[in-house]
Protein backbone atom coordinates (compact mmCIF):
# COMPACT_ATOMS: atom_id res chain seq x y z
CA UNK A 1 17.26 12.93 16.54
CA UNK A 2 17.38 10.71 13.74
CA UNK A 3 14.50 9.39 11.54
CA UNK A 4 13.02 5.49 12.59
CA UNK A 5 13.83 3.45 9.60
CA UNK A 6 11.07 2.65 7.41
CA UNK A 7 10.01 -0.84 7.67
CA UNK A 8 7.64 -2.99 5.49
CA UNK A 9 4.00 -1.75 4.75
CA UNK A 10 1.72 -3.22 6.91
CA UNK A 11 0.21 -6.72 5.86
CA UNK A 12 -3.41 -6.69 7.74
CA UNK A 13 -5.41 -3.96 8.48
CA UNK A 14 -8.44 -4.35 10.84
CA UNK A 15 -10.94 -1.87 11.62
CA UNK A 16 -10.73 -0.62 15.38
CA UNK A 17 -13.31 1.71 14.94
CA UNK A 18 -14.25 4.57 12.19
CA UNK A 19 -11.27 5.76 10.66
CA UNK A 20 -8.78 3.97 12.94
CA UNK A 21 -7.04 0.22 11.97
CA UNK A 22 -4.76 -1.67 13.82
CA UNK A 23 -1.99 -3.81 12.12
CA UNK A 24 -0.91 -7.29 12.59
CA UNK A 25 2.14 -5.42 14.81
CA UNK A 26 -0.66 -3.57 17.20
CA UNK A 27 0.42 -0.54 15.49
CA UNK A 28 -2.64 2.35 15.34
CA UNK A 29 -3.46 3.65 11.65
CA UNK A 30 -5.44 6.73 11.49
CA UNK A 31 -7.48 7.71 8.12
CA UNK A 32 -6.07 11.13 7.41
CA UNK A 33 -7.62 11.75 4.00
CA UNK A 34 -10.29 10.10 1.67
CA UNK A 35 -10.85 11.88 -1.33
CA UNK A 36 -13.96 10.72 -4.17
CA UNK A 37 -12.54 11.16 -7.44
CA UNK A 38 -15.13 9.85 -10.29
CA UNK A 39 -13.08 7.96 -13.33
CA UNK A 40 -15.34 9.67 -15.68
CA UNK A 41 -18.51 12.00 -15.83
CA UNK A 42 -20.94 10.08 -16.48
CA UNK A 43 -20.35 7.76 -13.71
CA UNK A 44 -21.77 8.52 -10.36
CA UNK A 45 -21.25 5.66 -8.14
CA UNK A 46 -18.80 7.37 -5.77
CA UNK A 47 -16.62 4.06 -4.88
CA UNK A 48 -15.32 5.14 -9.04
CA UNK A 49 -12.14 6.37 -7.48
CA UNK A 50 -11.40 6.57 -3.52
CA UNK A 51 -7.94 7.60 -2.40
CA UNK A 52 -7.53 6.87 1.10
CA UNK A 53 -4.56 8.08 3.01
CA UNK A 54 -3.71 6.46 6.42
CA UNK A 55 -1.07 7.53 9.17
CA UNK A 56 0.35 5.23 12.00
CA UNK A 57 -0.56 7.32 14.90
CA UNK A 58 -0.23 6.42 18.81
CA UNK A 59 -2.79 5.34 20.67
CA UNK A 60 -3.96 8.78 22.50
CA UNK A 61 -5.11 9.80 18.97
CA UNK A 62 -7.80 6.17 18.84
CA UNK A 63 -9.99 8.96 22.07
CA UNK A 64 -10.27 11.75 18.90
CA UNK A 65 -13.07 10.98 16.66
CA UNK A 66 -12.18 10.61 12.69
CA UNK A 67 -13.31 14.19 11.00
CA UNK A 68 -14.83 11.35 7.99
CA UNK A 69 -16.72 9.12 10.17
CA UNK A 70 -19.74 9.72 7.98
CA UNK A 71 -18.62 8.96 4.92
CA UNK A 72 -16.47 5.99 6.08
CA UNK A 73 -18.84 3.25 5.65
CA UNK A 74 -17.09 2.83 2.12
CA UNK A 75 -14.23 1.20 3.62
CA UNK A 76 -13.58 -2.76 3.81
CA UNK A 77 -13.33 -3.64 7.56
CA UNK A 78 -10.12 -4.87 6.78
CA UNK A 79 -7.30 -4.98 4.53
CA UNK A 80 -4.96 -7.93 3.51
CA UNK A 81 -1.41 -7.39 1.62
CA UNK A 82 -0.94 -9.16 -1.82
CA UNK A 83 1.87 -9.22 -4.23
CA UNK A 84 2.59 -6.24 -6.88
CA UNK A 85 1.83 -3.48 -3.70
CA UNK A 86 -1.53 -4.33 -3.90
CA UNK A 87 -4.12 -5.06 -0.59
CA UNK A 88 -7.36 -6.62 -0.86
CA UNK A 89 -10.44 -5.75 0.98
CA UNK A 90 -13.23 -7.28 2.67
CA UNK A 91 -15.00 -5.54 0.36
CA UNK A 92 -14.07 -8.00 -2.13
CA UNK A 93 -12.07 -5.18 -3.92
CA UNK A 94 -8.27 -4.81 -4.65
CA UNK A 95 -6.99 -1.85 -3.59
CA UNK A 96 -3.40 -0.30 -5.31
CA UNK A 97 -0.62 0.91 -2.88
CA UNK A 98 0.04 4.41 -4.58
CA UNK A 99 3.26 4.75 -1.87
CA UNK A 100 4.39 3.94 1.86
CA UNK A 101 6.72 6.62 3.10
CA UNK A 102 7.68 8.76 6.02
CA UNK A 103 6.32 12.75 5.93
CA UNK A 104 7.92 14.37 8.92
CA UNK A 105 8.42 11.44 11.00
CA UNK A 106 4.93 9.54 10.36
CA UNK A 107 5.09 6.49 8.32
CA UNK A 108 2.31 7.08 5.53
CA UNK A 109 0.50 4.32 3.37
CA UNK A 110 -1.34 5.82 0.42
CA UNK A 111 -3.94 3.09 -1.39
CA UNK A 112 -6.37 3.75 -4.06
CA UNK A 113 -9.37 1.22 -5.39
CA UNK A 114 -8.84 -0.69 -7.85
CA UNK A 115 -11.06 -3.27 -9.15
CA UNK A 116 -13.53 -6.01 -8.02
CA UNK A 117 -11.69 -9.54 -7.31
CA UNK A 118 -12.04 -11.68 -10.36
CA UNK A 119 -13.38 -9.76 -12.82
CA UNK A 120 -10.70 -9.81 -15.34
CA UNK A 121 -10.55 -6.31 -15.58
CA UNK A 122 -7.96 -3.64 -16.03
CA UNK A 123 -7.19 -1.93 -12.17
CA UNK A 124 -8.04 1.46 -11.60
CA UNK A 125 -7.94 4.67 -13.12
């Protein structure tokens, strides 16, 4: 069987529920992995560094509950594509796209934080 071609990243992601986004082609995305990685030591405001890893997943996996529904709540409600692989939040954040890719057969999207919209700082780590 051969591999779907990789398409575009998605342009909108909207919260379904915790963990779970749909995209502006219906398609489920599934948060996979969020890791907390502080920019420096003496910082301690968690949001430093998130890496959040999503999978488009069918829509039998939206009935499993997300194993980081806890710590979740650090998440924009949704995500808009920009220019230069980058989405912006709802949080009023910009958020890198690190890489979109297939990994056995599921299309991947990998997206770090970056920095606060209009600031005039550097992004990210």
């Amino acid at each position: 069987m051969a591999a779907t071609p990789l398409g575009l990243p998605p342009v909108i992601l909207s919260l379904v529920t915790p963990g779970y986004y749909r995209d502006e082609m219906q398609r489920l995305w599934k948060v996979v992995s969020l890791r907390f990685i502080p920019d420096h030591p003496s910082h301690e405001w968690p949001r430093a560094c998130i890496s959040v890893r999503l999978w488009q997943v069918g829509e039998c996996c939206l009935k499993s509950s997300s194993p980081f529904s806890s710590t979740l709540t650090c998440l924009p409600m949704r995500w808009y594509k920009h220019p230069l692989e980058m989405y912006c939040g709802t949080d009023q954040m910009y958020w890198i796209m690190v890489a979109h890719g297939q990994i056995c057969g599921i299309e991947q999207l990998d997206i770090k934080l970056g920095t606060t919209m209009g600031d005039g700082s550097s992004f990210g780590p």
